[in-house]
Protein backbone atom coordinates (compact mmCIF):
# COMPACT_ATOMS: atom_id res chain seq x y z
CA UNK A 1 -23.42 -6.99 24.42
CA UNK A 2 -27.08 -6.24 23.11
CA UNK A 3 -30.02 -7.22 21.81
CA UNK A 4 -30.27 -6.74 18.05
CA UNK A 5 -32.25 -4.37 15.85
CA UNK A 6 -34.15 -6.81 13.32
CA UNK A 7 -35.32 -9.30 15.87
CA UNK A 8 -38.95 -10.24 16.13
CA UNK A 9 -40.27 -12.67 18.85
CA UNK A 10 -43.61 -14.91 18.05
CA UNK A 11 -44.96 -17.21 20.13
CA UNK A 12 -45.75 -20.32 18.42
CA UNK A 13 -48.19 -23.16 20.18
CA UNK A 14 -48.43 -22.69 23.35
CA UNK A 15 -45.13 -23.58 25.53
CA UNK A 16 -42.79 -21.82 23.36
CA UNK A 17 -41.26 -18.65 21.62
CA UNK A 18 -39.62 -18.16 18.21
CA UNK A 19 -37.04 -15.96 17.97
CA UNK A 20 -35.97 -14.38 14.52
CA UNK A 21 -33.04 -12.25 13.58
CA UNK A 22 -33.84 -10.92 9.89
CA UNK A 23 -30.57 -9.89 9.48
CA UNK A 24 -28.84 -13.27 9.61
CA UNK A 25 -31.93 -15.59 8.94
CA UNK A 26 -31.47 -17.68 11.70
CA UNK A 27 -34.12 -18.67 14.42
CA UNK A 28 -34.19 -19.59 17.79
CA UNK A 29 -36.70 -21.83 19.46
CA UNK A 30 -36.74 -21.57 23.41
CA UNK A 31 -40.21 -22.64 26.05
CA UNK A 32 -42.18 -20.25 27.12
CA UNK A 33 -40.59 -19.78 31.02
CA UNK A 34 -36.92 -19.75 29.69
CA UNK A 35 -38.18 -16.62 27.23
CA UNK A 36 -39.77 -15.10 30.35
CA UNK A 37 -36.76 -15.48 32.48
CA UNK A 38 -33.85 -14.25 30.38
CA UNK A 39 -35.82 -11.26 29.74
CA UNK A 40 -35.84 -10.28 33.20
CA UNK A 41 -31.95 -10.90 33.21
CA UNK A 42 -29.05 -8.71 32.34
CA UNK A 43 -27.33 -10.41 29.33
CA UNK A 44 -24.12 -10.52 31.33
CA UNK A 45 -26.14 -12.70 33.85
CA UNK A 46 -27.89 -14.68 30.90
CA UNK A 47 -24.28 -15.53 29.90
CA UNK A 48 -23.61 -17.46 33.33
CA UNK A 49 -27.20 -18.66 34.38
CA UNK A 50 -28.33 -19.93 30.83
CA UNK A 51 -25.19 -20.54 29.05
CA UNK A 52 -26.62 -22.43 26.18
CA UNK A 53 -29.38 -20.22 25.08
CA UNK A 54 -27.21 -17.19 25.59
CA UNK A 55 -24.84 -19.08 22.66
CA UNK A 56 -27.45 -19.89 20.64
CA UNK A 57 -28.38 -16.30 20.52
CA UNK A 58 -24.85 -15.43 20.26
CA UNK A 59 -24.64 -17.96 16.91
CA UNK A 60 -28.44 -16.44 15.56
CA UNK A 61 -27.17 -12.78 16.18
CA UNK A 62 -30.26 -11.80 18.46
CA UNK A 63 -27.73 -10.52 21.15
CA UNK A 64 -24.92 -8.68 19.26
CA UNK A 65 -22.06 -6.84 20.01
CA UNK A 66 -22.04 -2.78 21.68
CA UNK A 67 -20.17 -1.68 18.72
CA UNK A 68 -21.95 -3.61 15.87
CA UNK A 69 -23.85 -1.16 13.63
CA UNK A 70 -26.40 -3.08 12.52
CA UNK A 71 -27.94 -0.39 9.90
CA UNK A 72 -24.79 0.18 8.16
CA UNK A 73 -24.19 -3.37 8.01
CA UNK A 74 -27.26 -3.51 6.10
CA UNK A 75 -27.06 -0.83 3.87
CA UNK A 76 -23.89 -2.17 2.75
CA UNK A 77 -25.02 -5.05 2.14
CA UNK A 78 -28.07 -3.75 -0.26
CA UNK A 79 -25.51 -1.62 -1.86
CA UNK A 80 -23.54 -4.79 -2.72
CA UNK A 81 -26.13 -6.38 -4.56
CA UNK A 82 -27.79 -3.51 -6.20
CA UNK A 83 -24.29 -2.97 -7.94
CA UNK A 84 -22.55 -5.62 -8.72
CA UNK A 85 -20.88 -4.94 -12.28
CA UNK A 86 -20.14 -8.41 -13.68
CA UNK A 87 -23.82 -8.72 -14.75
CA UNK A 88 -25.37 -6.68 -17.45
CA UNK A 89 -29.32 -6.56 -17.11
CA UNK A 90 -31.17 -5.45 -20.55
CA UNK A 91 -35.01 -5.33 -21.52
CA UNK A 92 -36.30 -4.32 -25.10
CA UNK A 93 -39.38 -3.57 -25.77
CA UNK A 94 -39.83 -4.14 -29.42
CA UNK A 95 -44.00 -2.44 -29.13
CA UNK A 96 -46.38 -1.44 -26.84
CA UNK A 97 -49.13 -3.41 -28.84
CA UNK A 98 -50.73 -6.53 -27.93
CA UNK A 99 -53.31 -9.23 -29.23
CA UNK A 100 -55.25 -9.57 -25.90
CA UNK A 101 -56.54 -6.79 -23.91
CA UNK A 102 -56.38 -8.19 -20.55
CA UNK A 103 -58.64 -6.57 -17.79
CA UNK A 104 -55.90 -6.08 -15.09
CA UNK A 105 -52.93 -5.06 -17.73
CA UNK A 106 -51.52 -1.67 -15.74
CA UNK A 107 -49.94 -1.08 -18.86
CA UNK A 108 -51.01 1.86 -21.66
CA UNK A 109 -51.41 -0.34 -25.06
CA UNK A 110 -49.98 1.58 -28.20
CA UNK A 111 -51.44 0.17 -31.53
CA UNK A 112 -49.00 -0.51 -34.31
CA UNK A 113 -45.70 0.34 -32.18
CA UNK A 114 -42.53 -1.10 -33.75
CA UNK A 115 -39.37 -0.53 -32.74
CA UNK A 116 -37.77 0.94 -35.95
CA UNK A 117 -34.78 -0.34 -38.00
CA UNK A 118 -32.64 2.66 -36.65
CA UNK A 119 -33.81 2.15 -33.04
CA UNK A 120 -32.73 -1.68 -33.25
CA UNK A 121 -29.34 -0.40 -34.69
CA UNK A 122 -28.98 1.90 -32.15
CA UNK A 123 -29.40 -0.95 -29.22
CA UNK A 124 -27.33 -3.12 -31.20
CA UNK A 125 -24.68 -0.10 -30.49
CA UNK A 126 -25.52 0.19 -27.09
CA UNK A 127 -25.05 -3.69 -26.36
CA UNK A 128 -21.64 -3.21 -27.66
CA UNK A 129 -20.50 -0.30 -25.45
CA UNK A 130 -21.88 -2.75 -22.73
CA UNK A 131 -19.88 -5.30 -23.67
CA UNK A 132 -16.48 -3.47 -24.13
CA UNK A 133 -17.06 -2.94 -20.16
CA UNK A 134 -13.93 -5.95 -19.04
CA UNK A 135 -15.73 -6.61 -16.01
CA UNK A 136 -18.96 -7.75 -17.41
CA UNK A 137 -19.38 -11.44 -17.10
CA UNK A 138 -22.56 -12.08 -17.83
CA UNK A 139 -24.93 -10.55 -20.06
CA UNK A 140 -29.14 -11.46 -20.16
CA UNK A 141 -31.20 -10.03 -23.02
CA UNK A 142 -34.81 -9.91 -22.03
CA UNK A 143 -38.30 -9.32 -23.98
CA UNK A 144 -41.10 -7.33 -22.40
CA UNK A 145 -43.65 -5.52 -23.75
CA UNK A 146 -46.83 -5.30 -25.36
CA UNK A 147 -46.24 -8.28 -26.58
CA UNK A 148 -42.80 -8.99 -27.60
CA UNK A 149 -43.03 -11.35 -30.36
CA UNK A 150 -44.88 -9.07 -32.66
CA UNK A 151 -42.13 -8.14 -35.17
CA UNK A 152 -39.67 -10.83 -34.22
CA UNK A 153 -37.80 -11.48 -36.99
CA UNK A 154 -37.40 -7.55 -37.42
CA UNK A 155 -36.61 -6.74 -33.84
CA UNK A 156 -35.92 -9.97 -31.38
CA UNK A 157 -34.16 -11.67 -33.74
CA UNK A 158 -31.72 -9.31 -34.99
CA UNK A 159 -30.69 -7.83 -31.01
CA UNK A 160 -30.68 -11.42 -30.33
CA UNK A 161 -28.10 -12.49 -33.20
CA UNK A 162 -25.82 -9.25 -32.24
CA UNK A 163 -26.10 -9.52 -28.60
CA UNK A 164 -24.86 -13.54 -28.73
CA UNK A 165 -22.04 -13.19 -31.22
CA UNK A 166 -20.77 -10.00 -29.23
CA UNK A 167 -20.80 -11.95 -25.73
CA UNK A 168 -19.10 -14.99 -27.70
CA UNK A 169 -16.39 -12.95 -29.28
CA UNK A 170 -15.92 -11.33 -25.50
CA UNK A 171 -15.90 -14.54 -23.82
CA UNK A 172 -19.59 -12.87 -22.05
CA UNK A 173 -21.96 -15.79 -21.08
CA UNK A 174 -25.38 -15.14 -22.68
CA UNK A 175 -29.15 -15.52 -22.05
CA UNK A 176 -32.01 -14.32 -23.59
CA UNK A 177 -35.85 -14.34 -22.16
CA UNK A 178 -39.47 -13.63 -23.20
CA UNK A 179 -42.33 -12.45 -20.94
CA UNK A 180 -45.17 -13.08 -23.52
CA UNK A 181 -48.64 -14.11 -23.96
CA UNK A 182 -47.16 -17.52 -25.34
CA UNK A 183 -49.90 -17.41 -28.37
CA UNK A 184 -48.02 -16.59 -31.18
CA UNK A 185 -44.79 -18.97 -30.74
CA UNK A 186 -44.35 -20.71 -33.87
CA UNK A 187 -41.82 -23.37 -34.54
CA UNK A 188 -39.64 -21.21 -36.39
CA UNK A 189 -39.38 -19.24 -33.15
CA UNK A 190 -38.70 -22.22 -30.98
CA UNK A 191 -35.88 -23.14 -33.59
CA UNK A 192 -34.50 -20.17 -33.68
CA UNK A 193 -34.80 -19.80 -29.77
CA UNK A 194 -33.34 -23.71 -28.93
CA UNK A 195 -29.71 -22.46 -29.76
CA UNK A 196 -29.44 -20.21 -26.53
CA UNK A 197 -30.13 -20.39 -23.49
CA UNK A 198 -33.56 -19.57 -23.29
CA UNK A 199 -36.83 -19.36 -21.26
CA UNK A 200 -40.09 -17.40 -21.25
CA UNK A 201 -42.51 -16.43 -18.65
CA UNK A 202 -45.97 -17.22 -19.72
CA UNK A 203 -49.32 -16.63 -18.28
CA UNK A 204 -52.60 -18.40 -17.71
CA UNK A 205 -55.58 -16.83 -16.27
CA UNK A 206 -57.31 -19.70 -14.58
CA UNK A 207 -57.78 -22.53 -16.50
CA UNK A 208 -59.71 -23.16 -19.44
CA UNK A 209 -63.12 -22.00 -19.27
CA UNK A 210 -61.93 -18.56 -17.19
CA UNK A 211 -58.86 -18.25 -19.30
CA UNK A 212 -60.76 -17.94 -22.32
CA UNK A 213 -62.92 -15.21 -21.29
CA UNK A 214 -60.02 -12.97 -20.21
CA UNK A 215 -57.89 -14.04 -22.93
CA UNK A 216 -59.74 -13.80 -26.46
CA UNK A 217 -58.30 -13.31 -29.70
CA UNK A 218 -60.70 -10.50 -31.62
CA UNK A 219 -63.18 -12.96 -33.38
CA UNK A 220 -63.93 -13.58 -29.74
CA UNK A 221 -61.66 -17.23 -29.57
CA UNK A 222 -60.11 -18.53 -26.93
CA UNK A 223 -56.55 -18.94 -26.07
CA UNK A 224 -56.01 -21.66 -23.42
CA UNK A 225 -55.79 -24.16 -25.60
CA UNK A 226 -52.98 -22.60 -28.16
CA UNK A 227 -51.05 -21.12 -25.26
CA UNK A 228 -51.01 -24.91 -22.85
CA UNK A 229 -49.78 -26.55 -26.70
CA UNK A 230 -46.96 -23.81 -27.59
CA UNK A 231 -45.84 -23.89 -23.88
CA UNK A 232 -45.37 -27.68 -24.30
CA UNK A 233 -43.30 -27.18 -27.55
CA UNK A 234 -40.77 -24.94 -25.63
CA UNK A 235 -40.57 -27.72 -23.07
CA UNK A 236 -39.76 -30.07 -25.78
CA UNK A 237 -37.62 -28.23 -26.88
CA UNK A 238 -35.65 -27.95 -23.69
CA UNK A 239 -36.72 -24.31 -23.45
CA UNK A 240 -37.35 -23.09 -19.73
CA UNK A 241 -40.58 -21.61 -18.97
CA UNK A 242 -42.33 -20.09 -15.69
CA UNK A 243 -45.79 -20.22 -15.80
CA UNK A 244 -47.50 -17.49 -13.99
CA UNK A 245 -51.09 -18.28 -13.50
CA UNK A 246 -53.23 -15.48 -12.16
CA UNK A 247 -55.84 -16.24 -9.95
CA UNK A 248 -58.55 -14.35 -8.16
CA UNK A 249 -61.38 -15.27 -6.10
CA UNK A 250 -63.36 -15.38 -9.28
CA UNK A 251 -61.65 -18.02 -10.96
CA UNK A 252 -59.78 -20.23 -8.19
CA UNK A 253 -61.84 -23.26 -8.50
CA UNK A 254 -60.58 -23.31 -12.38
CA UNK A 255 -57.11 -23.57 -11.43
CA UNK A 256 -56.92 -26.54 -10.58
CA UNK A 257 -57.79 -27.60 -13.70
CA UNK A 258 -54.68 -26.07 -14.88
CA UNK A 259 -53.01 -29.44 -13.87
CA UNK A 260 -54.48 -31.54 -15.50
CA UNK A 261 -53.51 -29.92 -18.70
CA UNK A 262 -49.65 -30.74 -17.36
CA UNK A 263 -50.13 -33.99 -15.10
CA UNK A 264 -48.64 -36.02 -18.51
CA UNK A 265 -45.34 -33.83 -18.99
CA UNK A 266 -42.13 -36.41 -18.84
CA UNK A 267 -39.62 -35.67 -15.91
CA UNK A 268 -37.31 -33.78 -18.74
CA UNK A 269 -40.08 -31.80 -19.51
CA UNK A 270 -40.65 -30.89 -15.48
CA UNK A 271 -36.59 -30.01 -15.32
CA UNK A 272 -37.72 -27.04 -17.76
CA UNK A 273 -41.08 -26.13 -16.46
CA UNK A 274 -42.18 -24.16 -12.91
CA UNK A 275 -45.20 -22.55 -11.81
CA UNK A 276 -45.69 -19.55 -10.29
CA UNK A 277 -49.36 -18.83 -8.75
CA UNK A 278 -50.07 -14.95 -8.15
CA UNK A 279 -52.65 -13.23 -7.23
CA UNK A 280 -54.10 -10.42 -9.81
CA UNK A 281 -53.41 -7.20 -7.42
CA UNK A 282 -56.59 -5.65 -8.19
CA UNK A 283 -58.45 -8.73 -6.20
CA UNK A 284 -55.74 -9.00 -3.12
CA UNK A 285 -56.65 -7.99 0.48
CA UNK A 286 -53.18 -8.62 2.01
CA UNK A 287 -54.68 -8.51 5.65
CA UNK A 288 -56.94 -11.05 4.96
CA UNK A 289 -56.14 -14.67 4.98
CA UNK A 290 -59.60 -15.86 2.91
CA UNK A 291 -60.54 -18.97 0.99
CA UNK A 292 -58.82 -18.25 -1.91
CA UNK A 293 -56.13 -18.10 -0.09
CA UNK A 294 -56.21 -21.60 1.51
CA UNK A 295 -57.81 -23.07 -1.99
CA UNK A 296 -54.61 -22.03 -3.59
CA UNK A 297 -52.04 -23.55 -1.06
CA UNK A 298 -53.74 -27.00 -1.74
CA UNK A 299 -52.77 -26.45 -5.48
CA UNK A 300 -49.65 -25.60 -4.71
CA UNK A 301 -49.09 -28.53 -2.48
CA UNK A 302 -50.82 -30.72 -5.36
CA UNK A 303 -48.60 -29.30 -8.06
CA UNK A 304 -45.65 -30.21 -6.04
CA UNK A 305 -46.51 -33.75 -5.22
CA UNK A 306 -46.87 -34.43 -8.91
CA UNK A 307 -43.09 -33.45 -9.25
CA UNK A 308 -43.38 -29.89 -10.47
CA UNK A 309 -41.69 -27.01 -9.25
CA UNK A 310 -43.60 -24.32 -7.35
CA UNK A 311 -42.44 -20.44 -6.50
CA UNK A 312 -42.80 -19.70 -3.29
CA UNK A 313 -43.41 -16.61 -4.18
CA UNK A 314 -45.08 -15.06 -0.97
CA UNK A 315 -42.16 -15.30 0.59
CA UNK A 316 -40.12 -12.31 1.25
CA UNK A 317 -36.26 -13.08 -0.19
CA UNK A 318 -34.44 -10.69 1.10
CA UNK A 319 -32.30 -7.54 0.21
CA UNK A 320 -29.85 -9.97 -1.12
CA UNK A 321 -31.71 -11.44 -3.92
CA UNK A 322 -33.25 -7.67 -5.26
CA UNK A 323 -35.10 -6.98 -7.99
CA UNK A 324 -33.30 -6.94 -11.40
CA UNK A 325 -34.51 -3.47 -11.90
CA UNK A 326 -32.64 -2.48 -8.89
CA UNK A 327 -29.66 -3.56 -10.07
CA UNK A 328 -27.35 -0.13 -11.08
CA UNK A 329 -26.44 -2.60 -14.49
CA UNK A 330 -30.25 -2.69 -15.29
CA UNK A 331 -32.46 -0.95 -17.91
CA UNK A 332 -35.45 -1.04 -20.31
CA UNK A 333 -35.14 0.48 -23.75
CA UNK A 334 -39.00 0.97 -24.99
CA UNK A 335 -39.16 0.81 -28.91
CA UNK A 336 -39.04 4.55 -28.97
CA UNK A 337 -35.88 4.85 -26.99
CA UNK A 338 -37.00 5.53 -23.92
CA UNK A 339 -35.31 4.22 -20.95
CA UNK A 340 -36.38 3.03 -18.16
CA UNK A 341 -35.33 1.58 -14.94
CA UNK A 342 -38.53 -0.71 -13.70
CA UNK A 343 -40.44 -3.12 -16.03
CA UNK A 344 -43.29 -3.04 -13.67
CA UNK A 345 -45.05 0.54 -14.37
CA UNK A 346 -46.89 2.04 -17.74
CA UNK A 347 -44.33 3.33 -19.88
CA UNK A 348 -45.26 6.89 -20.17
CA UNK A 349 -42.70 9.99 -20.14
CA UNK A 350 -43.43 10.30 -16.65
CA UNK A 351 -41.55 7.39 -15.46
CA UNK A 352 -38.60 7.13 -18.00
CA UNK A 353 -35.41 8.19 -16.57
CA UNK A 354 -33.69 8.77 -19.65
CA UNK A 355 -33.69 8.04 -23.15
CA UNK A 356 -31.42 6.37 -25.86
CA UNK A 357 -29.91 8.43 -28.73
CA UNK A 358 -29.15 7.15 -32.27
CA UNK A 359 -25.70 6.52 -31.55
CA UNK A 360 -26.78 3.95 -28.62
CA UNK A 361 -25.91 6.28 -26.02
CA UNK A 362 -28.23 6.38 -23.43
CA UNK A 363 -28.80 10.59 -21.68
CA UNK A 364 -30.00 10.15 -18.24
CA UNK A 365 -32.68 12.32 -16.10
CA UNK A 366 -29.80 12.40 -13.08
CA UNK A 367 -32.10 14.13 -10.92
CA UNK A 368 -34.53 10.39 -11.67
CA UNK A 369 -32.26 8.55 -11.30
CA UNK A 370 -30.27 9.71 -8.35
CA UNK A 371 -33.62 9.85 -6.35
CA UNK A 372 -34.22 6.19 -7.55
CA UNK A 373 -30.93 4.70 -6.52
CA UNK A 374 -31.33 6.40 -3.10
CA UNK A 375 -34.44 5.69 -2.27
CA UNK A 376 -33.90 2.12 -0.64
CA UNK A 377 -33.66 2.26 3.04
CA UNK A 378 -33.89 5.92 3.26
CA UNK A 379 -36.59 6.65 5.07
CA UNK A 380 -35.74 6.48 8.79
CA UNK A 381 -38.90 3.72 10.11
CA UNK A 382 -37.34 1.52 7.52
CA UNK A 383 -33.82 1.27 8.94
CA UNK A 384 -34.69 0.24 12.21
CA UNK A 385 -37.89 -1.73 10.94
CA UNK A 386 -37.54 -5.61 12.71
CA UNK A 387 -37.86 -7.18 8.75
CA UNK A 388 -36.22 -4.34 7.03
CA UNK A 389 -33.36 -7.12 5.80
CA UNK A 390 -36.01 -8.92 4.36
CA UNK A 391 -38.21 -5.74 2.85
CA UNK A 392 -35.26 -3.30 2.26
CA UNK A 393 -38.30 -0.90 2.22
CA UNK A 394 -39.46 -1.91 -1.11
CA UNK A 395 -37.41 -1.93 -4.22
CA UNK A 396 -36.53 0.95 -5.82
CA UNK A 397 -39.25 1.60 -7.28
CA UNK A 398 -41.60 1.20 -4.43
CA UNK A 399 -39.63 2.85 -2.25
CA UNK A 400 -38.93 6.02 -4.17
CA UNK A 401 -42.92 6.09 -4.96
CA UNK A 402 -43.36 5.80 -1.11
CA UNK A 403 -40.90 8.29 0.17
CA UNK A 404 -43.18 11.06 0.85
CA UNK A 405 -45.29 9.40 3.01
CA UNK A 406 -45.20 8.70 6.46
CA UNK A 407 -45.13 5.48 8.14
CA UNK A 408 -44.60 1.94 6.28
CA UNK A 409 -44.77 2.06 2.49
CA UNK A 410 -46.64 -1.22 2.35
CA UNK A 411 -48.36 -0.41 5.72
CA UNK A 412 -47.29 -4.04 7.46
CA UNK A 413 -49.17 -4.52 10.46
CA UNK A 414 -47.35 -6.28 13.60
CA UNK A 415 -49.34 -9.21 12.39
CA UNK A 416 -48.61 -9.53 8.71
CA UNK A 417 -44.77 -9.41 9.85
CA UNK A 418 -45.21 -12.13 11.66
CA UNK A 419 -47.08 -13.74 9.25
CA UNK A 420 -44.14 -13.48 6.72
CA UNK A 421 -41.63 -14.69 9.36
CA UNK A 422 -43.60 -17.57 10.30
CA UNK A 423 -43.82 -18.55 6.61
CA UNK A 424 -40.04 -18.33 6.30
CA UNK A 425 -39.78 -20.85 9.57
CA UNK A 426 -42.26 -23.04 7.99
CA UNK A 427 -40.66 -22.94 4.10
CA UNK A 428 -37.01 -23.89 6.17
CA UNK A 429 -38.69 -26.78 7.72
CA UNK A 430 -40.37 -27.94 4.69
CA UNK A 431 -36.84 -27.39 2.38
């Protein structure tokens, strides 16, 4: 027997240790002098003198068996669910345009962009193709952009109508979502919308008074106010929606506000709705715990009482639940036809790995791509890294961007590691 690869050891008050194997999630909690004697004994001898904590490290994988390979075990388990091929992941982008011009938008804006009649046929013919695939099972349309309803009824509309009577007539279940500004829903759209299964991601930036002076229509109006209204209409509705509100040191103290523009929403409407608070990355300082940090737990924790759910998004989930765009049934077509494989970066040639042609058949950059589905786990101080079950060394993206540099691509300390495991301990306790 040995001690396992992904185990970290935190002590936690002051008369005891946690123990944490990131490979199975499980933790151990033992006082202070038991920790200090079973690591002065041979695990054969822990087996006899301290039966019961040598089991429950037996149960929590910390001590593992000589012929366990612990790296393989994990690399087959990212493989696993980066391919599974009963889901088909798509994003359109129907234009590169927007009507806001936020401050922290990574993206390049292109004026005027439409996805053209013969590009929208030609991803009409591409969702068939995927569909003709018998293993596919499910199927999930998604809107990105720009903002993607500019041009709806040209673009969204028509993929949408194909995409759900293909997956009908090939017994596929369906989904379709939006991440938009939320200011130009109508209630056409939301009629339209109400006969799938839908939901949107929609942001705020702050609330009202900081909102409006990010978000500004070009007459110099705010939004707040038409975004909080058209986000209630989906919830009526019965339309799901995640509400990503950015905050920053800058404007934390209006986001609590936020609530009080949702503390009226009926318990349907709170079955449809969940927020998700994220900090804009331009103002993060991830080893730094500051005020905005603690200002921002209390709004979670206030959000919650009120019956709403909250993300816990600074959590680390795991290789298990990846990234859609690391999924090998994932892509973006841009309204051009260029494809892409991460919603997360500017859509410039650069980054595409491939593009679509007008028959709906997508021509890959293989050298792109194989680099991207590689990259995960492949640089050596990942694989043996104590959390690398719960980083996987980034997703695909991150990792292939960080695989010509030395050392941690998100350069963790020892003490932001723990950090994230001692979340994790305290989410479990809370759940």
């Amino acid at each position: 027997m040995k001690y396992g690869t992904y185990i970290s050891t935190i002590p936690i008050e002051k008369k005891h240790t946690l123990l944490f194997n990131a490979l199975s999630g499980k933790f151990v909690v033992i006082r202070n002098k038991v920790f200090d004697d079973i690591k002065a004994l041979p695990i054969v001898q822990l087996a006899t003198d301290s039966s019961m904590v040598y089991k429950q490290c037996i149960d929590a994988g910390i001590i593992v068996d000589d012929t366990f390979d612990e790296v393989a075990f994990l690399e087959e388990r990212v493989k696993q669910a980066d391919n599974n091929s009963e889901s088909f992941i798509l994003h359109v982008n129907p234009t590169l345009d927007c009507n806001f011009n936020c401050w922290y938008c990574y993206e390049n804006h292109v004026p005027h962009s439409r996805m053209k009649e013969d590009m929208v046929d030609a991803t009409k013919s591409f969702i068939d193709s995927a569909l003709k695939r018998p293993e596919i099972k499910s199927f999930s349309l998604g809107f990105f952009g720009g903002e993607p309803l500019f041009h709806f009824e040209k673009v969204s509309k028509e993929i949408i109508g194909h995409a759900a009577a293909g997956c009908a007539k090939s017994s596929v279940s369906f989904q379709v979502n939006f991440t938009s500004n939320g200011a130009l829903i109508t209630e056409d759209i939301v009629k339209f919308l109400s006969q799938y299964p839908c939901g949107f991601q929609i942001t705020l930036d702050g609330g009202k008074p900081d909102h409006d002076k990010t978000r500004f229509d070009k007459n110099g109006g705010g939004s707040f106010d038409t975004i909080v209204k058209n986000i209630k209409l989906l919830l009526q509705s019965g339309i799901n929606v995640l509400v990503r509100v950015n905050y920053t040191a800058a404007n934390i103290d209006s986001v609590e506000t936020i609530f009080d523009a949702f503390k009226k929403s009926t318990a349907e409407e709170k079955k449809c709705i969940r927020f998700d608070f994220q900090r804009v990355w331009q103002d993060r300082n991830d080893n730094v715990e500051d005020e905005t940090e603690e200002k921002i737990t209390r709004i979670r924790v206030l959000f919650r009482e009120a019956g709403f759910v909250v993300n816990t998004n600074y959590l680390l989930h795991g290789v298990d639940d990846s990234c859609y765009g690391d999924k090998i049934n994932h892509l973006l077509i841009n309204y051009n036809g260029d494809v892409y494989g991460c919603t997360a970066r500017d859509f410039n040639k650069e980054n595409r790995i491939g593009f679509l042609d007008s028959c709906g058949e997508v021509h890959y950059d293989d050298k792109k791509l194989e680099k991207r589905n590689k990259s995960k786990l492949a640089k050596a101080v990942c694989k043996t890294c104590r959390i690398a079950p719960l980083c996987g060394g980034g997703c695909k993206q991150r990792a292939m961007e960080g695989l010509d540099t030395e050392g941690c691509t998100f350069h963790y300390s020892e003490e932001k590691m723990d950090k994230f495991i001692l979340d994790i301990f305290e989410h479990s306790f809370m759940r």
